[in-house]
Protein backbone atom coordinates (compact mmCIF):
# COMPACT_ATOMS: atom_id res chain seq x y z
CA UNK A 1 16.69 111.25 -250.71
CA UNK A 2 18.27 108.08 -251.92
CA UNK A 3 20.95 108.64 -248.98
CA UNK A 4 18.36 108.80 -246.20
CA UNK A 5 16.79 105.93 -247.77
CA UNK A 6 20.14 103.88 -247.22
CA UNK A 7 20.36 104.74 -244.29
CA UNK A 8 17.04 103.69 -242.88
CA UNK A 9 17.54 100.20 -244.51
CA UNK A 10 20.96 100.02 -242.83
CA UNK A 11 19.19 100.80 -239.25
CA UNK A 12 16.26 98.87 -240.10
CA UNK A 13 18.42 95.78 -241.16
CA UNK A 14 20.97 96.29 -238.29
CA UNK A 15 18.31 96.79 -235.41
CA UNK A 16 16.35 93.09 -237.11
CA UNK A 17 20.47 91.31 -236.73
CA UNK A 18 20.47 92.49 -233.03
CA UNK A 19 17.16 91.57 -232.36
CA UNK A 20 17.13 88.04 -233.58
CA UNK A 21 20.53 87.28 -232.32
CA UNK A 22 18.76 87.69 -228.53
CA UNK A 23 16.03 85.31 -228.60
CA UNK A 24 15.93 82.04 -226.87
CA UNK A 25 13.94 79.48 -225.14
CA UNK A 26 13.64 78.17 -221.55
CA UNK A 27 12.19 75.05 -220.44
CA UNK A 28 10.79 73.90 -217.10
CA UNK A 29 13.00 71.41 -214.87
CA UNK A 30 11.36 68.25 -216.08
CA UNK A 31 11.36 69.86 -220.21
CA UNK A 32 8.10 69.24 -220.59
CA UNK A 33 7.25 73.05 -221.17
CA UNK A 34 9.14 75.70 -222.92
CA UNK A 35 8.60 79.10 -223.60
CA UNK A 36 10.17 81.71 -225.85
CA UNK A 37 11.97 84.78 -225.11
CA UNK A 38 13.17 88.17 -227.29
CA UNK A 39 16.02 90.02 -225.47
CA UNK A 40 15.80 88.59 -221.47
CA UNK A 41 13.57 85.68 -220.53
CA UNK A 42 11.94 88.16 -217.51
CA UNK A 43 9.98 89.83 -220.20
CA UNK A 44 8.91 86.71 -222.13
CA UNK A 45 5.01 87.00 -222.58
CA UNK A 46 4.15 83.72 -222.34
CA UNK A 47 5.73 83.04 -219.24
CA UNK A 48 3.98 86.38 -218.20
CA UNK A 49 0.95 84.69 -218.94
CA UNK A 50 1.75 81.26 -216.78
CA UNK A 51 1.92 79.34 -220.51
CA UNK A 52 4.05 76.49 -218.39
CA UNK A 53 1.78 76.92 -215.12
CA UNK A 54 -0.97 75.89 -216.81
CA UNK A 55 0.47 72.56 -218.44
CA UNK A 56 2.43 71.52 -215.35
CA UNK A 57 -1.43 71.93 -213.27
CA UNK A 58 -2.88 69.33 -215.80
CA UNK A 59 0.20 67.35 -215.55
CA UNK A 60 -0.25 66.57 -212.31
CA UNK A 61 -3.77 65.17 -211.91
C-alpha cells in the first residue's frame, strides 16, 4: 500500500513540474492587455473569451 502511495505522489508531483513549467503570458501589440496561458496560448480561456477584445474596444473611444 505504502508503495502505490509513492508512487501516486511521484506522478502527482511530476505531472504539477510539467504543468507549471508550460505556462506563460501574451500581450497585445501595444502591451496594454495580457492574457495567461497553461500548455499553448490557442487554448488560453481568456483569450477564448475576447478578455483583450474587450479592453482594446474601450480603448479606443
Amino acid at each position: 500500500m505504502k508503495l502505490v502511495t509513492a508512487k501516486l505522489a511521484f506522478v502527482v508531483v511530476a505531472a504539477a513540474t510539467i504543468l507549471t513549467g508550460c505556462t506563460g503570458t501574451t500581450f497585445n501589440k501595444d502591451k496594454t492587455c495580457s492574457t495567461d496561458y497553461l500548455l499553448v496560448p490557442a487554448i488560453s480561456v481568456s483569450a477564448a473569451l475576447g478578455a483583450c477584445d474587450s479592453q482594446n474596444a474601450t480603448n479606443k473611444h
